[in-house]
Protein backbone atom coordinates (compact mmCIF):
# COMPACT_ATOMS: atom_id res chain seq x y z
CA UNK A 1 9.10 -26.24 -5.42
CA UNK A 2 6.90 -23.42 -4.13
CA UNK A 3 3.99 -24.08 -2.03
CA UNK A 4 0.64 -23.37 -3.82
CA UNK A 5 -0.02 -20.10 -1.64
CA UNK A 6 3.08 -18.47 -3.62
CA UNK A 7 1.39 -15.25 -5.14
CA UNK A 8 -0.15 -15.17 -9.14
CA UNK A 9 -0.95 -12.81 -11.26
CA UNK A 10 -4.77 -12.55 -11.81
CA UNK A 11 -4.94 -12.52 -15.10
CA UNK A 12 -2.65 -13.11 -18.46
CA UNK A 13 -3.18 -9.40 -19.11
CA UNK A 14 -1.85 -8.19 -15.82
CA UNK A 15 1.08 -10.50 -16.16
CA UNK A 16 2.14 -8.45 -20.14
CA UNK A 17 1.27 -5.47 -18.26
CA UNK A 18 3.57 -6.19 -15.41
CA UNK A 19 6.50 -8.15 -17.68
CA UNK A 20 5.96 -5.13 -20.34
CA UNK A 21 6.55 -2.74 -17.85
CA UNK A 22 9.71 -4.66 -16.05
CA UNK A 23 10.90 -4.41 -19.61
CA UNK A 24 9.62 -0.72 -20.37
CA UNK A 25 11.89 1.46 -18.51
CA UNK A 26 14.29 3.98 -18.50
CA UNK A 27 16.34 1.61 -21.05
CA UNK A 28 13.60 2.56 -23.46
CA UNK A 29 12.97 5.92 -23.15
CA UNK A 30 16.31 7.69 -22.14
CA UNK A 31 18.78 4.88 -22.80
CA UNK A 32 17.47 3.74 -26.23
CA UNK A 33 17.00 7.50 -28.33
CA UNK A 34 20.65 8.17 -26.44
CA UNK A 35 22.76 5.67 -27.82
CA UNK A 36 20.73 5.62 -31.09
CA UNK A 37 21.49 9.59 -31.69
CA UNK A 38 25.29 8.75 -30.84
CA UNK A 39 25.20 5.86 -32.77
CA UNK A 40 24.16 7.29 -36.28
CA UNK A 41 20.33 6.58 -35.76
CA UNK A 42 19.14 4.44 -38.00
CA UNK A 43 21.96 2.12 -38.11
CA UNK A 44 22.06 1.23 -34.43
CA UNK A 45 17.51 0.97 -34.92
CA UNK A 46 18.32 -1.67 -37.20
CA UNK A 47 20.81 -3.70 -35.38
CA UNK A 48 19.15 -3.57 -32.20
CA UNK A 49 15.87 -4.91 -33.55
CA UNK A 50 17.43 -7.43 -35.16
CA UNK A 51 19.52 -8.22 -31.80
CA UNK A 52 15.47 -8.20 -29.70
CA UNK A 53 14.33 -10.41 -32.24
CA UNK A 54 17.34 -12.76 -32.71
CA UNK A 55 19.00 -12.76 -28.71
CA UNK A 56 16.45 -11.09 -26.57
CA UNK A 57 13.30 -12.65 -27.45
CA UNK A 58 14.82 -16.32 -27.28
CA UNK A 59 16.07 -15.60 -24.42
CA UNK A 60 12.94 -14.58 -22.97
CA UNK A 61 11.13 -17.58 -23.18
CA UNK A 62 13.96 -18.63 -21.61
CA UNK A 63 14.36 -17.23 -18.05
CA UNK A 64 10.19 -17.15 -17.88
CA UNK A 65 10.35 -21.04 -18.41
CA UNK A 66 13.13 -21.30 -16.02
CA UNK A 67 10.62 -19.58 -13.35
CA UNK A 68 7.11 -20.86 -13.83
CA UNK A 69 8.61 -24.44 -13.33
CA UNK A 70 10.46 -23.74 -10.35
CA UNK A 71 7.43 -21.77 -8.88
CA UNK A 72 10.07 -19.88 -6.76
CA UNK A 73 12.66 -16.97 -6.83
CA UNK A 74 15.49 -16.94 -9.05
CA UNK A 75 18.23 -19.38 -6.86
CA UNK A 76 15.22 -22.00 -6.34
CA UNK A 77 14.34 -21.97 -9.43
CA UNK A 78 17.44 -22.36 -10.76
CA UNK A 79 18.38 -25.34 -8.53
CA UNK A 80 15.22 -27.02 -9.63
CA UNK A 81 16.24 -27.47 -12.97
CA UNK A 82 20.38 -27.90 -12.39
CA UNK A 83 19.66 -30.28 -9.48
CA UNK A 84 23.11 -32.32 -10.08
CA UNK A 85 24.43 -29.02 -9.22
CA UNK A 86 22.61 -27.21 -6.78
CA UNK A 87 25.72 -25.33 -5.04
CA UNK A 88 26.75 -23.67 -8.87
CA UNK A 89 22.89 -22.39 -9.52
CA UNK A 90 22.58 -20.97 -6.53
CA UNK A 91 25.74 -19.36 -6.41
CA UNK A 92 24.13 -17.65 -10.19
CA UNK A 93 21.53 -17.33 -8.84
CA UNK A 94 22.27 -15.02 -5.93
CA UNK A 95 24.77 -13.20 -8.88
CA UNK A 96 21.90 -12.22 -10.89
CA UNK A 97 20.18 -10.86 -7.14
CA UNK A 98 23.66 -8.69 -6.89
CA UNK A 99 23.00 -7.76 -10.32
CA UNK A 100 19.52 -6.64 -10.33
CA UNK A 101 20.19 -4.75 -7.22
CA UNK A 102 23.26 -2.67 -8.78
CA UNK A 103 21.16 -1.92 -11.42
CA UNK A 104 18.39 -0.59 -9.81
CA UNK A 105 21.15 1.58 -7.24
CA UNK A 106 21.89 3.46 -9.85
CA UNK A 107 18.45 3.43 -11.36
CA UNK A 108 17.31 5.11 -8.68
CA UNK A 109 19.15 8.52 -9.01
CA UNK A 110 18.17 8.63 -12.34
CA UNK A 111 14.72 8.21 -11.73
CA UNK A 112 15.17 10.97 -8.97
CA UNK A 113 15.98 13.22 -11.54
CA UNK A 114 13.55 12.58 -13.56
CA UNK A 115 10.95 13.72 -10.58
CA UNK A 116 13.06 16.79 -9.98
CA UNK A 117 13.17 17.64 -13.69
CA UNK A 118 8.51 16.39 -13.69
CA UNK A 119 8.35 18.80 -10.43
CA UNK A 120 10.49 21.76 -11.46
CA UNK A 121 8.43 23.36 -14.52
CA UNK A 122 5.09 23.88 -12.13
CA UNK A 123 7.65 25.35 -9.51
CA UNK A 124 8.58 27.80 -11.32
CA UNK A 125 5.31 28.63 -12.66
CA UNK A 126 4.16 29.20 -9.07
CA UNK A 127 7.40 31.68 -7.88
CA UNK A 128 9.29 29.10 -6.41
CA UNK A 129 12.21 29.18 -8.70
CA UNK A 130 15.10 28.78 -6.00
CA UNK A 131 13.41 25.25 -5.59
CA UNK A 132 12.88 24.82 -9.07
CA UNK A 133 16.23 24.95 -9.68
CA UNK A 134 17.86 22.72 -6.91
CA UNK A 135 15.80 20.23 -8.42
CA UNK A 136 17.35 20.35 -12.15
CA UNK A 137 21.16 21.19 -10.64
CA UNK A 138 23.05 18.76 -10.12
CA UNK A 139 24.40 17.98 -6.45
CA UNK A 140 25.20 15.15 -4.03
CA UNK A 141 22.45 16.11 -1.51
CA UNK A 142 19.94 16.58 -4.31
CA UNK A 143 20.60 12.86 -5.42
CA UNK A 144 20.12 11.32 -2.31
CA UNK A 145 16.98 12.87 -1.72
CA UNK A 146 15.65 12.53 -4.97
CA UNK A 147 16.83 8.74 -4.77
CA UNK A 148 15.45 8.54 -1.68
CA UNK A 149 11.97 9.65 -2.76
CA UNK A 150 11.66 7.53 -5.55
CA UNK A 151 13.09 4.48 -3.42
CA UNK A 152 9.63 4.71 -1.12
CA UNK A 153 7.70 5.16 -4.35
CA UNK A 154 8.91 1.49 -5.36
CA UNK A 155 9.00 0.06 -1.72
CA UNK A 156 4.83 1.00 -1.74
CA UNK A 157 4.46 -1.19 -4.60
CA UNK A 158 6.18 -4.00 -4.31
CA UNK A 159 5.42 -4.48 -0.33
CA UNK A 160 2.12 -4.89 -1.37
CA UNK A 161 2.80 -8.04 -3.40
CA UNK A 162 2.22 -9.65 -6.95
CA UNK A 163 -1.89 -9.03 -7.87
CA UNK A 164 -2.21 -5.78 -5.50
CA UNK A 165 0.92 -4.43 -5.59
CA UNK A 166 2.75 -5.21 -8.91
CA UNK A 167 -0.08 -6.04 -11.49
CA UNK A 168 -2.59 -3.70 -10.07
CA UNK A 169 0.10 -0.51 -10.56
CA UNK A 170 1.59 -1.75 -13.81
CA UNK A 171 -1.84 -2.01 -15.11
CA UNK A 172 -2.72 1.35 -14.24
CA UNK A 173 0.95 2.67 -15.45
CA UNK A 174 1.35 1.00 -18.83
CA UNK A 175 -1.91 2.68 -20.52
CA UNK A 176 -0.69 6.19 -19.06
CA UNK A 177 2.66 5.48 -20.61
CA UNK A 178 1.35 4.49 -24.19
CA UNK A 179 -1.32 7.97 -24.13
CA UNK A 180 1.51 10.34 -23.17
CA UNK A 181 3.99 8.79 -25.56
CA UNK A 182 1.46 9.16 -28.19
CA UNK A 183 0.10 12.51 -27.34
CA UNK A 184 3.83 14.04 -27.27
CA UNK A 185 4.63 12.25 -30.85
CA UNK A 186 1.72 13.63 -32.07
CA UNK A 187 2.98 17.42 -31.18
CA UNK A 188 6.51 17.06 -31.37
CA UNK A 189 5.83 16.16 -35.33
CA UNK A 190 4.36 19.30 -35.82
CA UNK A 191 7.45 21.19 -34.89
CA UNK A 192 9.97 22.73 -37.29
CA UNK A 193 13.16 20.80 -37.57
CA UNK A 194 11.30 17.20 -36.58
CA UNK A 195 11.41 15.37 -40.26
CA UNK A 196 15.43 16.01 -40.02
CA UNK A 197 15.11 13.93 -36.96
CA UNK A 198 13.13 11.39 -38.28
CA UNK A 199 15.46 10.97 -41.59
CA UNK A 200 18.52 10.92 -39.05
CA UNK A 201 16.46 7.78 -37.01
CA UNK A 202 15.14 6.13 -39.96
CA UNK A 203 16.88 6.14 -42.97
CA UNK A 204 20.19 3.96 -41.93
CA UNK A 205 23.66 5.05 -42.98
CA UNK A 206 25.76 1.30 -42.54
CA UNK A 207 28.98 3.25 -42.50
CA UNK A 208 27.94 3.97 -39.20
CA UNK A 209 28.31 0.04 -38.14
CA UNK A 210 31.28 -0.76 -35.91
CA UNK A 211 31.96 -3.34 -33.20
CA UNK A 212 31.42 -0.71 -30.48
CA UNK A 213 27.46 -0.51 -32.10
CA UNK A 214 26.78 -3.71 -31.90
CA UNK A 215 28.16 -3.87 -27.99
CA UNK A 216 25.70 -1.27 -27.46
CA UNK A 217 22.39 -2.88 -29.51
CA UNK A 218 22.57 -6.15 -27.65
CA UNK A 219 23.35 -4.97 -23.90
CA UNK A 220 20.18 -2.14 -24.90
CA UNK A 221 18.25 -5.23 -26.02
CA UNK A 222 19.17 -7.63 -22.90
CA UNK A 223 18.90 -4.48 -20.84
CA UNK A 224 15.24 -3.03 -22.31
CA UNK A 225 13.66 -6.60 -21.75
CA UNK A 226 15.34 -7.08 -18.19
CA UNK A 227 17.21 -10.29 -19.03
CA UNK A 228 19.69 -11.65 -17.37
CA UNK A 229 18.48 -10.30 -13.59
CA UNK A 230 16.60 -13.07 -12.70
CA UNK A 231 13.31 -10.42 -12.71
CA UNK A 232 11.54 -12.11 -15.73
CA UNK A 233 12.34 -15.56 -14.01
CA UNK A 234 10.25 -14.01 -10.78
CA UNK A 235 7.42 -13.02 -12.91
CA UNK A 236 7.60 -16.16 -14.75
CA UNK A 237 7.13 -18.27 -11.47
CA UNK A 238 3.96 -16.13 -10.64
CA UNK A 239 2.56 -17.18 -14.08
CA UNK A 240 -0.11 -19.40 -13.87
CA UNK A 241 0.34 -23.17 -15.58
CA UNK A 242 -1.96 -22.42 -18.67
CA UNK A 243 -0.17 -19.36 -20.12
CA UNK A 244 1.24 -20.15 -23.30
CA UNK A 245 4.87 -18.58 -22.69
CA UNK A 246 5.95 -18.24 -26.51
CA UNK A 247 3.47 -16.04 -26.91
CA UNK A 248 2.98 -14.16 -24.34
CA UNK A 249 6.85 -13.73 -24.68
CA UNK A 250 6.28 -12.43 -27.91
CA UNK A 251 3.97 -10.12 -26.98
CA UNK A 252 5.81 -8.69 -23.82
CA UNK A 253 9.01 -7.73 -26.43
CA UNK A 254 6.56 -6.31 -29.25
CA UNK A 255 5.24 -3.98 -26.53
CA UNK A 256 8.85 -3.16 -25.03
CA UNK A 257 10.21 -2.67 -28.96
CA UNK A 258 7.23 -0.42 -29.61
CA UNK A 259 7.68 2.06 -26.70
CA UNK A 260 12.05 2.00 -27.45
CA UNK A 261 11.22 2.52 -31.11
CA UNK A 262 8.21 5.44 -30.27
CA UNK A 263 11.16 6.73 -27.59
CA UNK A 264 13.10 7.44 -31.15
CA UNK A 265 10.73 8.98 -32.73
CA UNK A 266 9.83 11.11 -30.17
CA UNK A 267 13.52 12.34 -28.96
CA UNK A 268 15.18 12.26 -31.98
CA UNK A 269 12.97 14.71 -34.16
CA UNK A 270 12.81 16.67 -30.36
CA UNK A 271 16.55 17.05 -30.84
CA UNK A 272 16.42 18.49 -34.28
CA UNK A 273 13.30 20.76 -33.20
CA UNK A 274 15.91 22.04 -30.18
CA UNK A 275 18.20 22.35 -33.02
CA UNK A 276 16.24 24.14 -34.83
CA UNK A 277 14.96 26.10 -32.20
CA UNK A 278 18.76 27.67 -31.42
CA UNK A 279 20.11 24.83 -29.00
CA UNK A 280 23.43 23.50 -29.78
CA UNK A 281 23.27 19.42 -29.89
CA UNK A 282 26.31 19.04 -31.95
CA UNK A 283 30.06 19.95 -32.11
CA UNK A 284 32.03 21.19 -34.82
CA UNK A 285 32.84 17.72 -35.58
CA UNK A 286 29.30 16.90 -35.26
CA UNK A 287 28.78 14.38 -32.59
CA UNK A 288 26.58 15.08 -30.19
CA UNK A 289 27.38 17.13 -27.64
CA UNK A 290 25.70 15.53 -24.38
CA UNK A 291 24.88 11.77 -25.17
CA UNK A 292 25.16 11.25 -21.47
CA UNK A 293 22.88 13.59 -20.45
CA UNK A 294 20.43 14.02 -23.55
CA UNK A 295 17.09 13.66 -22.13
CA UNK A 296 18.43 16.21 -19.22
CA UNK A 297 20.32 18.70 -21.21
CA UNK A 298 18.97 18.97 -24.72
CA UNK A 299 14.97 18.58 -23.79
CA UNK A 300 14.40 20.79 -21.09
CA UNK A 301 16.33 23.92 -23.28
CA UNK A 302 13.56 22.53 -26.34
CA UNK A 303 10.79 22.95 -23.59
CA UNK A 304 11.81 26.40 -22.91
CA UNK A 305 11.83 27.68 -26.24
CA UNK A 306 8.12 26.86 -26.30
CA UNK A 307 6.42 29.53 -23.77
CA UNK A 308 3.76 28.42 -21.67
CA UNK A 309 2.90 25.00 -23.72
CA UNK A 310 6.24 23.76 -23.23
CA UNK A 311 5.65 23.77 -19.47
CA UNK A 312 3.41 21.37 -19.79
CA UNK A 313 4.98 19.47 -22.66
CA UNK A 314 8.02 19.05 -20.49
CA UNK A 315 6.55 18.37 -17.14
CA UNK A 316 4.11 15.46 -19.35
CA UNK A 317 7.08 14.15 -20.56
CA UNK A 318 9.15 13.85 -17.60
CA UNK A 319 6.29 12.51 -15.78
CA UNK A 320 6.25 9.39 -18.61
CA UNK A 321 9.72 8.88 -17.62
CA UNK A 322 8.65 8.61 -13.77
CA UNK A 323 5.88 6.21 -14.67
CA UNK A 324 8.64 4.26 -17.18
CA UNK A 325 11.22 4.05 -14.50
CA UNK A 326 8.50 3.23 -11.33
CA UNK A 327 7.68 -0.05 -13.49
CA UNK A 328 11.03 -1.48 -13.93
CA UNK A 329 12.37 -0.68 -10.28
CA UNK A 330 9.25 -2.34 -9.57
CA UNK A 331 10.42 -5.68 -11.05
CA UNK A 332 14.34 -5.09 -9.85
CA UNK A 333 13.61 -4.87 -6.32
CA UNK A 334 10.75 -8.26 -7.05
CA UNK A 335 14.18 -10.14 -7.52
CA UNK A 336 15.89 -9.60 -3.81
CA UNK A 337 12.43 -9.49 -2.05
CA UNK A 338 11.72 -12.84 -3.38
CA UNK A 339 14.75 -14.53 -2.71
CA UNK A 340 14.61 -13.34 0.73
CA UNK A 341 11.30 -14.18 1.50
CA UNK A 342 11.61 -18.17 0.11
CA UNK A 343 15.06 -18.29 1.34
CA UNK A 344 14.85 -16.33 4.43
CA UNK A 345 11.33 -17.11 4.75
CA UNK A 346 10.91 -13.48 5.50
CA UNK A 347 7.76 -11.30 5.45
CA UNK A 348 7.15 -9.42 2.33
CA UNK A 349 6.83 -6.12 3.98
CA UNK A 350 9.84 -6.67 6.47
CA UNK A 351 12.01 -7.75 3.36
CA UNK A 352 11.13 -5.23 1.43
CA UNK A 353 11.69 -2.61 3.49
CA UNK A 354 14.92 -4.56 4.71
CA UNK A 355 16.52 -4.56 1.12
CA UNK A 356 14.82 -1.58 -0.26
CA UNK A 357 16.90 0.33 2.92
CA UNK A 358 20.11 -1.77 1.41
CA UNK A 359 19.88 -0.78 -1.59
CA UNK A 360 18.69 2.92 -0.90
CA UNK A 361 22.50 2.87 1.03
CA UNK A 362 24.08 1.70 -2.20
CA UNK A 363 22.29 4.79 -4.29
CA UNK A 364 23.81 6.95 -1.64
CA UNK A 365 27.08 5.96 -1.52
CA UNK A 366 26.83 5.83 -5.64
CA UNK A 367 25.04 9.68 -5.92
CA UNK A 368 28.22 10.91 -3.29
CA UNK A 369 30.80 9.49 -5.06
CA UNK A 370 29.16 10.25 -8.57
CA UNK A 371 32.06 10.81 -10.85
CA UNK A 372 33.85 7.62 -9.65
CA UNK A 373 31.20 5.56 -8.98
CA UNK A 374 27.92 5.79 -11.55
CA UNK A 375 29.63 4.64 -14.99
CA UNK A 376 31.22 2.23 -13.72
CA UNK A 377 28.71 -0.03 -11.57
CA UNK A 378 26.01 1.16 -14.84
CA UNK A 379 28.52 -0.43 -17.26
CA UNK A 380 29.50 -3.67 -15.29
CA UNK A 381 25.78 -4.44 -14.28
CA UNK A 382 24.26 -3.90 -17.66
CA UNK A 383 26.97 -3.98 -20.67
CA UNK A 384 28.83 -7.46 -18.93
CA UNK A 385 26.59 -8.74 -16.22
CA UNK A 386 23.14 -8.99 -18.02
CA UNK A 387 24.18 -10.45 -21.34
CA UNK A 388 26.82 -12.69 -19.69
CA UNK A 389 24.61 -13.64 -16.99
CA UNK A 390 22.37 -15.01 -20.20
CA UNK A 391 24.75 -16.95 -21.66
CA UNK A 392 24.68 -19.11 -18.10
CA UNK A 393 20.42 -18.90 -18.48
CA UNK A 394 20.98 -20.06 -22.04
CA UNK A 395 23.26 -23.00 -21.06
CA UNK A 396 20.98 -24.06 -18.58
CA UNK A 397 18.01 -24.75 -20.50
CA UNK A 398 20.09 -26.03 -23.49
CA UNK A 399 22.68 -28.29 -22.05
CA UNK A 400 21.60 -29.06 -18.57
CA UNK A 401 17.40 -29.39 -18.73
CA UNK A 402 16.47 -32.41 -19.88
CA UNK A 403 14.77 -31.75 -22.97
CA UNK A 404 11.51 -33.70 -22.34
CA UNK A 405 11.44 -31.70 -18.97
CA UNK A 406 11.70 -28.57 -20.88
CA UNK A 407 8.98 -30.00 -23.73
CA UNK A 408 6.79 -30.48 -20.41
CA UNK A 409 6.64 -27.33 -18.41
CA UNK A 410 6.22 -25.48 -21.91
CA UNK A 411 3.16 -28.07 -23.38
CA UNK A 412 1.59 -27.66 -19.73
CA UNK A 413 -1.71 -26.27 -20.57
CA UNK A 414 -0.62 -25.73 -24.09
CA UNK A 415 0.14 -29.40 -25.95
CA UNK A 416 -0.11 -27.71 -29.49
CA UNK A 417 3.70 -26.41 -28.82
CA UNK A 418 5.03 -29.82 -29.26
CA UNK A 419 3.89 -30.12 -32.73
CA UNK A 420 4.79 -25.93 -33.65
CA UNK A 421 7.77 -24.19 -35.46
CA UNK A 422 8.51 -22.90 -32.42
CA UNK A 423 9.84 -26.03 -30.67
CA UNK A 424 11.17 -27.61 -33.69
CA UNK A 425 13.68 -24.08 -33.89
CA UNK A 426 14.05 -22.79 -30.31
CA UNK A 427 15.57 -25.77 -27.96
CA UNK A 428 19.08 -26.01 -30.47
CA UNK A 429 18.77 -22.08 -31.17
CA UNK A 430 18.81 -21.40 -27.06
CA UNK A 431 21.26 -24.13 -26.69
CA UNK A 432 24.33 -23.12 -29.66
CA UNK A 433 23.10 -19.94 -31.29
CA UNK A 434 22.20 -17.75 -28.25
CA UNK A 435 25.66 -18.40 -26.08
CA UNK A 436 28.17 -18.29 -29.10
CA UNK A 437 26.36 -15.10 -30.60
CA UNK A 438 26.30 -13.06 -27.52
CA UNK A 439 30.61 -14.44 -27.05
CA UNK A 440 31.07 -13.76 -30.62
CA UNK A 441 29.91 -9.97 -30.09
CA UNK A 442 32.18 -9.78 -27.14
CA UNK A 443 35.05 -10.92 -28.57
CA UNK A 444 34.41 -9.00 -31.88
CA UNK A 445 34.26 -6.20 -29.96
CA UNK A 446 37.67 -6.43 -27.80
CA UNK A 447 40.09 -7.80 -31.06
């Protein structure tokens, strides 16, 4: 266990801030709408709320549990509950590490975009369109700089630790988010074309369903709430003993649902209003053309057929995606730092900086060797690492905590959850339900 000067949030809204915005990311607003418009819209809404609500949020509670009682990083806290087998949780332990740092390599170049794509628009408006566009083509050397830029962005934040580094700029970042979201929803409904993009993302067509959708819905769900990692286990151990984790649990995936669902209904009528607005989206055999690369192929041409508003339309919403993208790295690089400075017993700053380098090298290597590379450690990181990494989580707390133990770090400060729904439902639906749904899905989707 931790000693008592381990760093806490100040307050139970800075932790929903800070956990809402580890979850709020670019798996929200650029990963959700995209595989939502390639997967017929409404059908893939449908199936990955139901996969938050039935996986995700279980899951949850989970991994914070798992890190308020071990007061520690992920491979502590992991050996403090699987004590009869300390050598196999930390060995998962330093996996998810591996894992949230592969994620956030790659996160990093897209979130270097995005800044290129935020910075371009007033660029242009100025004269400088030779640097306008380097910043929206796409090249090697403008990856790694753009990675590298938004690498020191996140290296700021977290060096400064948990109450004035993380909570202090998630709490400051999450109300910007929700005001820009809702300000651009707001317009974007006033467009011609956006009610065919609202029918597409709300009215479901089932014929869409397949085993490929449902793949997709639960790695976007374990992926959106940043399970799996070992991040929500770090900001679980810097919860305080009194937080009621069920609910605040709850609450962290109601906001991270909200902003993927008000991602849809901002991107998806956008599309249509491009659409409308002469942009190709679809082929003849009406797919869409650029699921890949939606938010940086189909948006920016809406934005120009606006004039002068849709300069600042697009730089406002490219500068939500910054803010969306600065709180998750936030909470990726949390997982590495923290294992290195109880493990290591390394500084903050000098671990930061150590890993954040590390990992900066990785983004490089990733942005040079794009077309090999970028797919490929995106897809083994989030579609099989995350969810498969939660199956072990789910194990844990099901078959290897004692379930007294478990009753006790959850009643701690809270004794009403002994006699609740909750606990009468949750310790068997973590411990069969959770691990054989997310293997059935897997195997469903490979026969």
């Amino acid at each position: 266990m931790a000693s008592n000067s381990r760093g806490h949030f100040s307050s139970k809204l800075g932790f929903i801030m800070a956990a809402a915005g580890s979850a709020v990311g670019l798996g929200n607003v650029w990963g959700f709408p995209t595989k939502a418009a390639s997967n017929g819209g409404a059908a893939f809404l449908v199936i990955y709320l139901a996969m938050v609500f039935l996986l995700a949020f279980p899951m949850l509670v989970a991994e914070l549990t798992i890190g308020r009682h071990g007061q520690a990083n992920p491979i502590a806290s992991l050996k403090s509950v699987w004590n009869r087998n300390r050598f196999a949780a930390g060995l998962f332990g330093v996996i998810a590490m591996v894992a949230a740092s592969m994620i956030l390599s790659f996160y990093s170049i897209l979130a270097g975009w995005l800044m290129g794509f935020a910075a371009a628009p007033s660029l242009e408006v100025i004269g400088m369109q030779g640097a306008a566009d380097w910043l929206v083509n796409f090249s090697g050397e403008r990856n790694v700089i753009l990675a590298l830029l938004f690498s020191l962005l996140t290296i700021y934040v977290v060096q400064n630790g948990v109450a004035d580094g993380i909570e202090k700029w998630s709490s400051r970042l999450m109300p910007m988010l929700f005001v820009l979201f809702g300000v651009m929803i707001l317009y974007i409904f006033t467009q011609d074309g956006a009610m065919e993009g609202l029918k597409m993302y709300l009215v479901p067509d089932f014929s869409q369903l397949s085993p490929a959708l449902m793949v997709d819905a639960m790695g976007q769900a374990f992926f959106s709430l940043s399970l799996g990692v070992g991040s929500m286990m770090v900001y679980g151990s810097y919860l305080k003993k009194d937080v009621n984790i069920p609910r605040t649990a709850g609450q962290v995936a109601a906001i991270d649902t909200g902003v993927a669902f008000s991602a849809g209904l901002l991107i998806l009528p956008a599309m249509y209003v491009a659409k409308h607005n002469g942009v190709e989206i679809f082929n003849e055999a009406g797919q869409l053309m650029s699921s890949g690369d939606l938010v940086f192929a189909v948006l920016p041409s809406m934005f120009d057929t606006m004039g002068q508003i849709g300069v600042l339309i697009g730089t406002g919403f490219f500068v939500l995606m910054v803010i969306a993208a600065l709180t998750s790295s936030i909470s990726l690089l949390e997982v590495p730092v923290s294992c290195a400075q109880d493990e290591l017993k390394m500084g903050r700053a000098k671990a930061t900086w150590l890993i954040g380098g590390i990992i900066l090298v990785a983004s490089t290597i990733i942005s040079l060797n794009f077309g090999a590379l970028f797919g490929l450690i995106a897809d083994i990181s989030t579609v099989y690492m995350q969810p498969l990494l939660g199956v072990v989580w789910a194990i844990v707390v099901g078959w290897i905590w004692n379930r007294n133990n478990l009753l006790n770090e959850l009643k701690e400060g809270n004794p009403e959850i002994a006699q609740g729904l909750f606990w009468k439902i949750w310790p068997w639906y973590v411990k069969i339900v959770c691990p054989v749904a997310i293997l059935a899905v897997f195997m469903f989707s490979i026969m």
